[in-house]
N, C-alpha and C. Protein backbone atom coordinates (compact mmCIF):
# COMPACT_ATOMS: atom_id res chain seq x y z
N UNK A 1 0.04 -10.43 -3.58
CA UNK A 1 0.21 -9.42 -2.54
C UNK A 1 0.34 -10.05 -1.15
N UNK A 2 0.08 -11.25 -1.09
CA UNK A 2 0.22 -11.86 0.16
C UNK A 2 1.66 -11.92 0.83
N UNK A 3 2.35 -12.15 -0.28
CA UNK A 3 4.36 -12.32 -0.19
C UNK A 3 4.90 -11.16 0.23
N UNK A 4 4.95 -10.92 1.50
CA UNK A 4 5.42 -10.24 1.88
C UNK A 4 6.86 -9.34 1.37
N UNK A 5 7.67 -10.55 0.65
CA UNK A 5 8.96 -9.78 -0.20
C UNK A 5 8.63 -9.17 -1.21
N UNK A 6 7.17 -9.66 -2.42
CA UNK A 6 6.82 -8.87 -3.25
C UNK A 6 6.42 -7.74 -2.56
N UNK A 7 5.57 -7.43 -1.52
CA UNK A 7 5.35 -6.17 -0.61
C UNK A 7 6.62 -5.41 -0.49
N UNK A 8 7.36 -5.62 0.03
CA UNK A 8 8.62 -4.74 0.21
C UNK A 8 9.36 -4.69 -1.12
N UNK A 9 9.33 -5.47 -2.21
CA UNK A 9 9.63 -5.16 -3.46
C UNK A 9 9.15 -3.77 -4.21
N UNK A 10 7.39 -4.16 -4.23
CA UNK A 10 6.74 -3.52 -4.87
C UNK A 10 6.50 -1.55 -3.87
N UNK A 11 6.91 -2.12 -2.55
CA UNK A 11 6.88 -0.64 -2.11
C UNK A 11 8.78 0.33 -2.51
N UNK A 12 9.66 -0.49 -2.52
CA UNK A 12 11.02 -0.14 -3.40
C UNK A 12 10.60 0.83 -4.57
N UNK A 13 9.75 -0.30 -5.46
CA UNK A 13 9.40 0.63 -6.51
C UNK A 13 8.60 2.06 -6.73
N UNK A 14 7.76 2.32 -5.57
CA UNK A 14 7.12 3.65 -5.79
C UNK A 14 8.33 5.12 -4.89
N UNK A 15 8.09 5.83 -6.15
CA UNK A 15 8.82 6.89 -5.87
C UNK A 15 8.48 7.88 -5.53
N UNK A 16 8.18 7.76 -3.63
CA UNK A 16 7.42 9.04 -3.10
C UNK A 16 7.63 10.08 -3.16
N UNK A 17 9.30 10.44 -3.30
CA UNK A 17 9.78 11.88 -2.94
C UNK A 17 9.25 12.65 -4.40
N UNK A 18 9.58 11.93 -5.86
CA UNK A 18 9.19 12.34 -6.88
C UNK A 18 7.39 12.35 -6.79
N UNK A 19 6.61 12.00 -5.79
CA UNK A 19 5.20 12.10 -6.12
C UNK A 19 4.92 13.50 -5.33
N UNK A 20 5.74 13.52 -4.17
CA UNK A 20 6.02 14.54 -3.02
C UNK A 20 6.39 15.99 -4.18
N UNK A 21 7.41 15.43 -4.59
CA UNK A 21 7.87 16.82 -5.77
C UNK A 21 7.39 17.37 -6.71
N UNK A 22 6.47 16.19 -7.60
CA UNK A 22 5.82 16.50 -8.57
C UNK A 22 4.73 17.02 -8.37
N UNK A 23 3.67 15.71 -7.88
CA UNK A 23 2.89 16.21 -7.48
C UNK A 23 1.97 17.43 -6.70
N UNK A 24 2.80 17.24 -5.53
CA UNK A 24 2.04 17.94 -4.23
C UNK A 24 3.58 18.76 -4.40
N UNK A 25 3.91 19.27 -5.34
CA UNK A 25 4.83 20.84 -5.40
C UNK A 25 5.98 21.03 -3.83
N UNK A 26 5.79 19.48 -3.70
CA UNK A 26 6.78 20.10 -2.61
C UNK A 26 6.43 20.18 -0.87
N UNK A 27 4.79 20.14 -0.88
CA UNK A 27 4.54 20.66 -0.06
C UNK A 27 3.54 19.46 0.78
N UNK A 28 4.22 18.35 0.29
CA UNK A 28 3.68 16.93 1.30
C UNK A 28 4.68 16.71 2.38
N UNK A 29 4.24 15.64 2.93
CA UNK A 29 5.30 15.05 3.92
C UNK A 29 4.85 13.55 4.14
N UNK A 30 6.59 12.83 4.15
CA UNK A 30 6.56 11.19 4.19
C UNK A 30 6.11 10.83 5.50
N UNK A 31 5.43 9.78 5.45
CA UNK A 31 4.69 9.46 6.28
C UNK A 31 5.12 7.49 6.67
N UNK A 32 5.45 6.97 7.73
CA UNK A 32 5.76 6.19 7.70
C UNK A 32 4.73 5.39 8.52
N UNK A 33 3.50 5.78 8.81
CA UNK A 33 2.54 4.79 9.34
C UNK A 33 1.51 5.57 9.81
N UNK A 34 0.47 5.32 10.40
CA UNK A 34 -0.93 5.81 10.48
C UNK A 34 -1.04 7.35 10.97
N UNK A 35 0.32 7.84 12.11
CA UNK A 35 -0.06 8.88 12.66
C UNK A 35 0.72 9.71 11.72
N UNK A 36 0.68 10.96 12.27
CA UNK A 36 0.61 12.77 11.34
C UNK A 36 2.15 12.81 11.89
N UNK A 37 3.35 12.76 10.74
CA UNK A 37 4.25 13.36 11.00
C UNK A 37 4.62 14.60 11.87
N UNK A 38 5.52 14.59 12.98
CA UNK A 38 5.53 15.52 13.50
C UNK A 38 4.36 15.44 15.29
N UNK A 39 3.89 14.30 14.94
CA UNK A 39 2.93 14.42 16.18
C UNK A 39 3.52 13.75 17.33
N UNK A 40 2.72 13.57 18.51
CA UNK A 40 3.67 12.64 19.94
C UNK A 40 3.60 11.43 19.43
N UNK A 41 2.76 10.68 18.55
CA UNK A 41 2.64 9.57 18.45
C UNK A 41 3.61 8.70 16.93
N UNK A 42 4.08 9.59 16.24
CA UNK A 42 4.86 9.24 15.58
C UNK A 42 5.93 8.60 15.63
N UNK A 43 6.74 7.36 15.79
CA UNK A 43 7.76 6.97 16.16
C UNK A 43 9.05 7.19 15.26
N UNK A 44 10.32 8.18 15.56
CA UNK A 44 11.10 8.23 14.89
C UNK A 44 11.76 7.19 14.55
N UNK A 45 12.15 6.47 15.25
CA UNK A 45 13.08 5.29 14.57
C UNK A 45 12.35 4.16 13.39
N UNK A 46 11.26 4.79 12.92
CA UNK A 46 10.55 3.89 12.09
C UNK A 46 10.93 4.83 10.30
N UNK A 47 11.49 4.11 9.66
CA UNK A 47 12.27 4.81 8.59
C UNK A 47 11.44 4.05 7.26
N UNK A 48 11.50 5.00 6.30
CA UNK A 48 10.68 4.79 5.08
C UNK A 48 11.49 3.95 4.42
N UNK A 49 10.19 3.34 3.74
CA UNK A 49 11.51 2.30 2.23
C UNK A 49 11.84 3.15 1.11
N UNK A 50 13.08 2.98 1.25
CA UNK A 50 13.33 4.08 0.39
C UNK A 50 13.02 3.84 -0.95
N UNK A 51 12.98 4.59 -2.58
CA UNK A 51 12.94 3.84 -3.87
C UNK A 51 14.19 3.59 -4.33
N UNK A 52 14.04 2.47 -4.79
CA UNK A 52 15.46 1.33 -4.83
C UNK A 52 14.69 0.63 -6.38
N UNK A 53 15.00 0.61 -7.42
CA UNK A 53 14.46 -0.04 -8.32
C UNK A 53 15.50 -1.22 -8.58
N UNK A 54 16.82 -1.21 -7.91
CA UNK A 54 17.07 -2.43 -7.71
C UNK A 54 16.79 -3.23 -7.34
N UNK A 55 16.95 -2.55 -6.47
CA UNK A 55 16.39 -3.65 -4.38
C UNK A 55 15.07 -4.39 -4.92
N UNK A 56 14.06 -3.48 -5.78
CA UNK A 56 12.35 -3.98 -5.59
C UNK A 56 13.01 -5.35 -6.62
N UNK A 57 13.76 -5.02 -7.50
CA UNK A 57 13.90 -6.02 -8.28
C UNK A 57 14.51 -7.36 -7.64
N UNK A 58 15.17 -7.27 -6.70
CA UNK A 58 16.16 -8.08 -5.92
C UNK A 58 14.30 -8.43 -4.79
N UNK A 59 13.61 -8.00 -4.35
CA UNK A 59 13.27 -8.46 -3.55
C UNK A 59 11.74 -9.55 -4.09
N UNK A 60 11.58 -8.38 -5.71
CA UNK A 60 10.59 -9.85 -7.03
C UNK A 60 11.24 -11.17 -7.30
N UNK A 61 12.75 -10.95 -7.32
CA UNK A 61 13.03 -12.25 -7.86
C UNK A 61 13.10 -12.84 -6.57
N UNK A 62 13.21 -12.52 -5.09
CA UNK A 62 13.84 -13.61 -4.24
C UNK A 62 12.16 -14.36 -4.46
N UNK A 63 11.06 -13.75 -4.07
CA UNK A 63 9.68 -13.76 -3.85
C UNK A 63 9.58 -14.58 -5.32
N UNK A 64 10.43 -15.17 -6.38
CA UNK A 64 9.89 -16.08 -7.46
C UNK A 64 9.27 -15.12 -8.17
N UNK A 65 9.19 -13.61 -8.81
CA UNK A 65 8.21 -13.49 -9.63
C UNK A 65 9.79 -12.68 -10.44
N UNK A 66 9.59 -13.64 -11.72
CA UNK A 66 10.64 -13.28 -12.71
C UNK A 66 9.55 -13.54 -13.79
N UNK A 67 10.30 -12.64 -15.03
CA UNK A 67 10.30 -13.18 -16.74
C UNK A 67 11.26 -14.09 -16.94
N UNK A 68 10.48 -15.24 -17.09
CA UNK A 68 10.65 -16.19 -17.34
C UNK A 68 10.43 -16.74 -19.06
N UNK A 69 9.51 -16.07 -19.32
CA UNK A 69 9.46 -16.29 -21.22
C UNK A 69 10.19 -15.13 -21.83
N UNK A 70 10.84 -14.34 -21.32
CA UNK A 70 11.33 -13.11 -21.91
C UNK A 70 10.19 -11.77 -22.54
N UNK A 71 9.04 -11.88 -22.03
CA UNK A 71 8.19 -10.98 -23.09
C UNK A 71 8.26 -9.38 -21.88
N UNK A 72 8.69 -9.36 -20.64
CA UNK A 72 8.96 -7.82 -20.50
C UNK A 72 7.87 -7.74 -18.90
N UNK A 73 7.03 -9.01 -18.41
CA UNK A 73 6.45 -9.15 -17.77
C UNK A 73 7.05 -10.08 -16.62
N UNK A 74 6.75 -9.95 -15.33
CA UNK A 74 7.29 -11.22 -14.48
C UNK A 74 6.09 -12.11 -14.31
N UNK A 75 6.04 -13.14 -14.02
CA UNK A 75 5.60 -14.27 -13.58
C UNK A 75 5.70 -15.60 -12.84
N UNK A 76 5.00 -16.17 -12.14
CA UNK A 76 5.43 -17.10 -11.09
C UNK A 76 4.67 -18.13 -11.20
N UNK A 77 4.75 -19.25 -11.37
CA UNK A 77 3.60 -20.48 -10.91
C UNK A 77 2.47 -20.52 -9.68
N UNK A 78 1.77 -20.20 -9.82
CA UNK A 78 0.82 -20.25 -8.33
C UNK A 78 -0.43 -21.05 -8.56
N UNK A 79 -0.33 -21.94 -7.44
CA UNK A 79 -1.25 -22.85 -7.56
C UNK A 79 -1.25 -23.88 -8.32
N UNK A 80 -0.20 -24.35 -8.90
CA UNK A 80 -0.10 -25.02 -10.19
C UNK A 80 -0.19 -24.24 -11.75
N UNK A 81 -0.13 -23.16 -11.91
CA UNK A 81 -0.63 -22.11 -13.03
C UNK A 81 0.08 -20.94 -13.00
N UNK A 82 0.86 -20.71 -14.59
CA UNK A 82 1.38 -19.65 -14.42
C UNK A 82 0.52 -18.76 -14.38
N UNK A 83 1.07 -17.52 -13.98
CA UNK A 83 0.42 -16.16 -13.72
C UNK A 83 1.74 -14.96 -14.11
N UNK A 84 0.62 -14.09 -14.87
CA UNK A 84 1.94 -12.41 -14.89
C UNK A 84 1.19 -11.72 -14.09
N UNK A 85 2.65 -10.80 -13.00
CA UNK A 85 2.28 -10.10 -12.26
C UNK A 85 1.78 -9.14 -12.84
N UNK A 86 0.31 -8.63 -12.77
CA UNK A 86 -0.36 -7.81 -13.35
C UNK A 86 -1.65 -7.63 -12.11
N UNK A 87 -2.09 -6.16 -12.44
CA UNK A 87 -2.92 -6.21 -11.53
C UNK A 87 -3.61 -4.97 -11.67
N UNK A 88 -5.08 -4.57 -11.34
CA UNK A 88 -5.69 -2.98 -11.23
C UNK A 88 -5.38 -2.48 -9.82
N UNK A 89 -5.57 -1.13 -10.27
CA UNK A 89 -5.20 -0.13 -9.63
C UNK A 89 -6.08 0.56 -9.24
N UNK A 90 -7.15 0.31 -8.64
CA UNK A 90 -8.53 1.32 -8.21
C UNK A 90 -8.09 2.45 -7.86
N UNK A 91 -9.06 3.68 -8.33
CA UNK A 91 -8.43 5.00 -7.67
C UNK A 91 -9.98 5.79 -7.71
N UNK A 92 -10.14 6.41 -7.13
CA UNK A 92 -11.35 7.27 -6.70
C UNK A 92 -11.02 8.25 -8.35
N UNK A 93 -12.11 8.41 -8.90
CA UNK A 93 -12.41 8.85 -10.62
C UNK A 93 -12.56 10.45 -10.30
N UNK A 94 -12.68 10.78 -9.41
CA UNK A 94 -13.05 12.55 -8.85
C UNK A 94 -11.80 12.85 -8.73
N UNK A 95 -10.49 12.35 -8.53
CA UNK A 95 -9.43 13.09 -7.86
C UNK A 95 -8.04 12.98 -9.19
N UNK A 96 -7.70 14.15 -9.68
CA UNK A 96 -7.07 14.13 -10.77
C UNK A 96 -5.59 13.95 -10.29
N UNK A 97 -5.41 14.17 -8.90
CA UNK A 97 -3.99 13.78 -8.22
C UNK A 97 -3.87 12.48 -8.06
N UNK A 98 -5.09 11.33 -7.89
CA UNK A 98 -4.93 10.23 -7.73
C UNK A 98 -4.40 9.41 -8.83
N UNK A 99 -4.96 10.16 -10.10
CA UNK A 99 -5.22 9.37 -11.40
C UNK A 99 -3.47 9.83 -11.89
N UNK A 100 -2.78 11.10 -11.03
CA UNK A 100 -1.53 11.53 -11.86
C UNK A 100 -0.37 10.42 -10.73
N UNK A 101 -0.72 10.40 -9.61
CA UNK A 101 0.30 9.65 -8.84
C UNK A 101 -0.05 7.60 -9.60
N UNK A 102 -1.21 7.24 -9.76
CA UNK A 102 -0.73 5.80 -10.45
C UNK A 102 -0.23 6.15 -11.31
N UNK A 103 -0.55 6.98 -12.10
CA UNK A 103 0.32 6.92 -13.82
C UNK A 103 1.89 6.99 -12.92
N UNK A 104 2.36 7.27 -12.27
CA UNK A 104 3.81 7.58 -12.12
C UNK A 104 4.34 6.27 -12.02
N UNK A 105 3.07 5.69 -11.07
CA UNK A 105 3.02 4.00 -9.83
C UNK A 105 3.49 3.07 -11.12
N UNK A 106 2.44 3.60 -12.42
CA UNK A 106 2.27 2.24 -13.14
C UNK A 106 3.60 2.51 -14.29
N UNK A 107 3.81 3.81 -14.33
CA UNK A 107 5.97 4.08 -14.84
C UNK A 107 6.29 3.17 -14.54
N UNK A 108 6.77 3.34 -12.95
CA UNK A 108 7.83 2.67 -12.22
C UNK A 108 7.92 0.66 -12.55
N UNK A 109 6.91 0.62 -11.97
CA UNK A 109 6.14 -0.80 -12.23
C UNK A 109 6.15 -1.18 -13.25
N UNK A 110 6.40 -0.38 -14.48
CA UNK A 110 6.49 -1.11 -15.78
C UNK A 110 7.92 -1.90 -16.04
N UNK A 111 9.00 -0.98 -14.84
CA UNK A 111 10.28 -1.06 -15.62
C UNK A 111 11.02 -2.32 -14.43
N UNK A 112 9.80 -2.17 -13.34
CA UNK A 112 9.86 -3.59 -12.69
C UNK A 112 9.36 -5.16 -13.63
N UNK A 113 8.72 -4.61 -14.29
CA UNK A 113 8.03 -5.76 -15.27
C UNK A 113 7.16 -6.08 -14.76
N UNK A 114 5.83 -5.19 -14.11
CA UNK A 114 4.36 -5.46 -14.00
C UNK A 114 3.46 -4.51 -14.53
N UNK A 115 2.50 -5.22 -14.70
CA UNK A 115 1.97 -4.49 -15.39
C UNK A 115 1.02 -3.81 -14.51
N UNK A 116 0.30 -2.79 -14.68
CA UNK A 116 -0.39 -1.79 -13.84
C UNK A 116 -1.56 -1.11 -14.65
N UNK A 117 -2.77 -2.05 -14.44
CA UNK A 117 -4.09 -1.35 -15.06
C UNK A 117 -4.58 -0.06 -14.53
N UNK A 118 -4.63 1.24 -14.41
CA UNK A 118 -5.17 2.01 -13.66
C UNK A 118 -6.85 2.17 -14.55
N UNK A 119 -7.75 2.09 -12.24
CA UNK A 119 -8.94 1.68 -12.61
C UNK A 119 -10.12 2.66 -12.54
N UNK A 120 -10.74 4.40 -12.49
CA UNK A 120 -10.74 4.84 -12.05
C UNK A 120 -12.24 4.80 -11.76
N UNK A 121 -12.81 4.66 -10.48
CA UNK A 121 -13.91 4.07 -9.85
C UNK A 121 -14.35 5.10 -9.13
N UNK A 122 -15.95 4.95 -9.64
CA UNK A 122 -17.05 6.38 -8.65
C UNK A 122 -16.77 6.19 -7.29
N UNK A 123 -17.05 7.17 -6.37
CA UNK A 123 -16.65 7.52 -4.84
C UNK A 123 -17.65 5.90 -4.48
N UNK A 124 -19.05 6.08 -4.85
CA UNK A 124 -20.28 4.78 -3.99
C UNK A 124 -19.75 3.95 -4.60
N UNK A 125 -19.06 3.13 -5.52
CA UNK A 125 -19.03 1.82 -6.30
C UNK A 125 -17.29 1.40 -5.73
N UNK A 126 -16.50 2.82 -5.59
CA UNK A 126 -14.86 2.53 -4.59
C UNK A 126 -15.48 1.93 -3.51
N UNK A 127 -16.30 2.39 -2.54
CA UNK A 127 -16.98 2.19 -0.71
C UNK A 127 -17.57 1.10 -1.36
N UNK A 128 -18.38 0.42 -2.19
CA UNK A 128 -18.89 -1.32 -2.19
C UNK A 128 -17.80 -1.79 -1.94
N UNK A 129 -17.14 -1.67 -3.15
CA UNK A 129 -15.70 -2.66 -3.38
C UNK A 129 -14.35 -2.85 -2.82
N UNK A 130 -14.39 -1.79 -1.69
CA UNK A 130 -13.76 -1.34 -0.23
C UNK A 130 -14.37 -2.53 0.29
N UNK A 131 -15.59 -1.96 0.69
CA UNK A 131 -16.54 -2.96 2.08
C UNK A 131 -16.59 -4.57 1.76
N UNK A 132 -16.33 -4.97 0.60
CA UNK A 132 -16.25 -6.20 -0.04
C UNK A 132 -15.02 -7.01 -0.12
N UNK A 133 -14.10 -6.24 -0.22
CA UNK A 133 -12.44 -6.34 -0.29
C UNK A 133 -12.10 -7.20 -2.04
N UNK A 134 -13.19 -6.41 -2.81
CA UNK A 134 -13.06 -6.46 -3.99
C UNK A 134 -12.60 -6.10 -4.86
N UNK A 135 -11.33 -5.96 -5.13
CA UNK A 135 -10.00 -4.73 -5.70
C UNK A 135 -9.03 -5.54 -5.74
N UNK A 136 -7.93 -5.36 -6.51
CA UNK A 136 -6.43 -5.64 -6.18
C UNK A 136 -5.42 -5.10 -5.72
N UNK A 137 -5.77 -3.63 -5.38
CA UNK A 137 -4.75 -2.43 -4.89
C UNK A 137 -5.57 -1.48 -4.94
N UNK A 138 -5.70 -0.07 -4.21
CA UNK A 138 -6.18 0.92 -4.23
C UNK A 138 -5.54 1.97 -3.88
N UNK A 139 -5.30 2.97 -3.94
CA UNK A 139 -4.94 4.14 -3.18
C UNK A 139 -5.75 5.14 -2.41
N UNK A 140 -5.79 5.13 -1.08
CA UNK A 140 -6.29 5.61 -0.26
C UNK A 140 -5.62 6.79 0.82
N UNK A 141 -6.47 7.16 1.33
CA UNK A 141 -6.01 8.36 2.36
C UNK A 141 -6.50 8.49 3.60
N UNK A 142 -6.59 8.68 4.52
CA UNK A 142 -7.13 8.50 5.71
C UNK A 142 -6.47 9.91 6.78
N UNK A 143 -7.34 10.49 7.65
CA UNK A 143 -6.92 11.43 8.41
C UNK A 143 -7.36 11.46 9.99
N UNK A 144 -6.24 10.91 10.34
CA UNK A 144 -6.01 10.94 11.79
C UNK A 144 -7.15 11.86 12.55
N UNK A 145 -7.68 11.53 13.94
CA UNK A 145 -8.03 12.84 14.43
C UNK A 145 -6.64 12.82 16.01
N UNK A 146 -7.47 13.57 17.07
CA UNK A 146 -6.93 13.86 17.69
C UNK A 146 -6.66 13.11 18.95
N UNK A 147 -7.49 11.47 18.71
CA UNK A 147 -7.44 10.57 19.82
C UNK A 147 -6.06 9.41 19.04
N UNK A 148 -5.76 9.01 17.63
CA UNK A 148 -4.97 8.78 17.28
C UNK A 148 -5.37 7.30 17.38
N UNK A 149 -6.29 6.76 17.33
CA UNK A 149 -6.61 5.29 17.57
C UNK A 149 -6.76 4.39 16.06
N UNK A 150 -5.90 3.93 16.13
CA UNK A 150 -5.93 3.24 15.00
C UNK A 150 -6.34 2.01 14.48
N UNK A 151 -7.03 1.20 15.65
CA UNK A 151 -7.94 -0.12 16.00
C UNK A 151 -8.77 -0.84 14.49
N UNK A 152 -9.97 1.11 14.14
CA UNK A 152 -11.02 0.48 13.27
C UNK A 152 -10.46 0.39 11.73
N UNK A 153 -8.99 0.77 11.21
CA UNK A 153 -8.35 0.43 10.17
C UNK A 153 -7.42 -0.39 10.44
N UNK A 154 -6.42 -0.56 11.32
CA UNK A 154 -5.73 -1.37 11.25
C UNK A 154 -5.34 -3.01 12.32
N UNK A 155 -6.39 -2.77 13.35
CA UNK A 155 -6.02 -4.18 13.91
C UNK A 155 -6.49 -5.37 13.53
N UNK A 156 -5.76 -6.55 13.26
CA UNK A 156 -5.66 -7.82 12.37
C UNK A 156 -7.51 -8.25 12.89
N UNK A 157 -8.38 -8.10 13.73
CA UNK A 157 -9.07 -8.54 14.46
C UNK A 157 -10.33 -8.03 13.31
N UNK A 158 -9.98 -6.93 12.65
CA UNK A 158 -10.90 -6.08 11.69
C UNK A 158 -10.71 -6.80 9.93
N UNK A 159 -10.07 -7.47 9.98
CA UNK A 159 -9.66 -7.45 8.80
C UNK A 159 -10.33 -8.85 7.61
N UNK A 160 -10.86 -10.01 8.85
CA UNK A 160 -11.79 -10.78 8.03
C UNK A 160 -13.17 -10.75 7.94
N UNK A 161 -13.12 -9.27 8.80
CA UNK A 161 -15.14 -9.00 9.07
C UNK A 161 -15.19 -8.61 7.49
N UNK A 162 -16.54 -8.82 6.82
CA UNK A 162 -17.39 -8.65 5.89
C UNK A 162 -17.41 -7.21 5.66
N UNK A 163 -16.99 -6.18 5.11
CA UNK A 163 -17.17 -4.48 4.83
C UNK A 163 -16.66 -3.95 6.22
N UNK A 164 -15.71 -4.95 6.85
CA UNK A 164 -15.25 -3.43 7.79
C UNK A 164 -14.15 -2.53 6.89
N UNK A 165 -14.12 -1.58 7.82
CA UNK A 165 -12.89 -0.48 7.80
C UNK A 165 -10.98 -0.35 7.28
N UNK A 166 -11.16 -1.98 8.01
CA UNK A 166 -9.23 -2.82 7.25
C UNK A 166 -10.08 -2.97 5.98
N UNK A 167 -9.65 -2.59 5.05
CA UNK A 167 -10.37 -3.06 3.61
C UNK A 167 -9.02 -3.25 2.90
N UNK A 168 -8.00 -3.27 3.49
CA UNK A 168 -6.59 -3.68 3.13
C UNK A 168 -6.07 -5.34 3.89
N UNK A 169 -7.02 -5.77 5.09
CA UNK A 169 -6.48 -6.95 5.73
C UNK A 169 -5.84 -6.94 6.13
N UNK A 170 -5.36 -5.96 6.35
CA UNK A 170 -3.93 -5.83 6.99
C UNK A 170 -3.93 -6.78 8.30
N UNK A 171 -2.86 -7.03 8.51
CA UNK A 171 -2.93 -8.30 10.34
C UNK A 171 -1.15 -8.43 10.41
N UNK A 172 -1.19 -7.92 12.03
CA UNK A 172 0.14 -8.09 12.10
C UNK A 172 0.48 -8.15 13.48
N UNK A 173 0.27 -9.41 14.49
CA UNK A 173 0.43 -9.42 15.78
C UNK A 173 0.79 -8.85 16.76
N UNK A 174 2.48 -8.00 16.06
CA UNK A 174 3.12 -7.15 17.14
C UNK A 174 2.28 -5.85 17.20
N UNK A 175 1.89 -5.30 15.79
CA UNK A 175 1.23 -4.35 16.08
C UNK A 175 -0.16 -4.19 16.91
N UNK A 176 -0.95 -5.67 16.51
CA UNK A 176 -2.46 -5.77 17.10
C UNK A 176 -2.18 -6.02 18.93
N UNK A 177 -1.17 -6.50 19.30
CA UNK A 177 -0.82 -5.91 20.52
C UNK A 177 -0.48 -4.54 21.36
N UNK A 178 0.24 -3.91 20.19
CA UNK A 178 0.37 -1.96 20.50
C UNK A 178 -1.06 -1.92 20.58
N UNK A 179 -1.83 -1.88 19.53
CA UNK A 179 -3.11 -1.34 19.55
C UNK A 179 -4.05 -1.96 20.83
N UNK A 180 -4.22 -2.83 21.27
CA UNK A 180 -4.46 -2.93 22.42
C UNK A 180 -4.24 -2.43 23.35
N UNK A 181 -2.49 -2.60 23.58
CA UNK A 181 -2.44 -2.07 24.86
C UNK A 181 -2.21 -0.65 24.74
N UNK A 182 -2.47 0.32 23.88
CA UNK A 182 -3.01 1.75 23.49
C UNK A 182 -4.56 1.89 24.55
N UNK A 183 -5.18 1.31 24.11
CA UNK A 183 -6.90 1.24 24.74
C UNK A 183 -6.59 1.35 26.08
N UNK A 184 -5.67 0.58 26.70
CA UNK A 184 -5.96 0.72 28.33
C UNK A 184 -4.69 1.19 29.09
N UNK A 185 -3.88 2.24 28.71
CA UNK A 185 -2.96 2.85 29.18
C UNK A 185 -3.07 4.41 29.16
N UNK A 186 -2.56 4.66 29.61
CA UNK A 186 -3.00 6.68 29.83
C UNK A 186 -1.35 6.93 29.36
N UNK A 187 -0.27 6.35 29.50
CA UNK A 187 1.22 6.79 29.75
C UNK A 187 1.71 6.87 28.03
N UNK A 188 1.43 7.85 27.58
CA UNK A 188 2.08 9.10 26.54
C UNK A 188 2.91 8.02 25.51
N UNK A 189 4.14 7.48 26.58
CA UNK A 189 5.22 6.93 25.26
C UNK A 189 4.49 5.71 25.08
């Protein structure tokens, strides 16, 4: 997950509009980063990845993770050691929408050639293994309020503390600069 091309691969492969359709009947909306579609803080020119089960495939192999023995799985050398891309899927065990959107995740992903354990974990034992950054993927949700500050999940500065809030690590300079200079500006755009 570190490879950024497997990242943009593996986001190719999930098919929001069908989770949007199936799922949530229609009555979700794509979301392309922390704030609430439709709000001042939303930036239009920021456009979703679309699902491309080519593209994700075009962007596994540039990133080295092919089947390489032919058995239906990809894999890459890391570290000196092969590895198949395989991985769990933590999902909060209370939410029957969570458990129906991986099954779709771990479809798609199959026909990428990874494999996709779905893991489904109590609300207190998800928050350890959150605060720990003990997981391989999770699906999460988060809801904006009305100050729109997005600092205690996403600035790179949060992300090697011990049980903070980035429980994704996320770190990404240009942005940990927006978020800064958010804190000490009053001016809207």
């Amino acid at each position: 997950f570190k490879d950024r091309e497997a990242r943009v691969g593996l986001s190719h492969g999930v098919p929001v509009q069908q989770i949007i359709d199936k799922i949530y009947h229609g009555l979700a909306f794509r979301q392309t980063g922390p704030f609430l579609p439709g709000s001042k803080w939303e930036h239009p020119d920021v456009k979703p990845i679309p699902y491309d089960l080519e593209k994700a495939k075009q962007f596994l192999d540039k990133a080295g993770w092919k089947d390489t023995n032919k058995d239906g799985t990809r894999d890459k050398v890391v570290e000196g050691k092969k590895v198949e891309f395989k991985f769990n899927l933590m999902i909060y065990s209370g939410s029957p929408t969570y458990q129906q959107i991986a099954e779709i995740i771990k479809n798609e992903f199959t026909k990428l050639g990874i494999g996709v354990q779905i893991n489904p974990t109590k609300w207190e034992l998800m928050l350890q293994k959150l605060r720990k950054k003990d997981y391989d993927a999770t699906i999460l949700g988060w809801v904006s309020d009305y100050k729109s500050d997005p600092f205690q999940i996403w600035h790179g500065s949060q992300a090697d503390i011990p049980e903070s809030s980035n429980s994704g690590s996320y770190k990404n300079e240009e942005v940990d600069k927006l978020i800064t200079k958010l804190h000490v500006t009053l001016e809207e755009k």
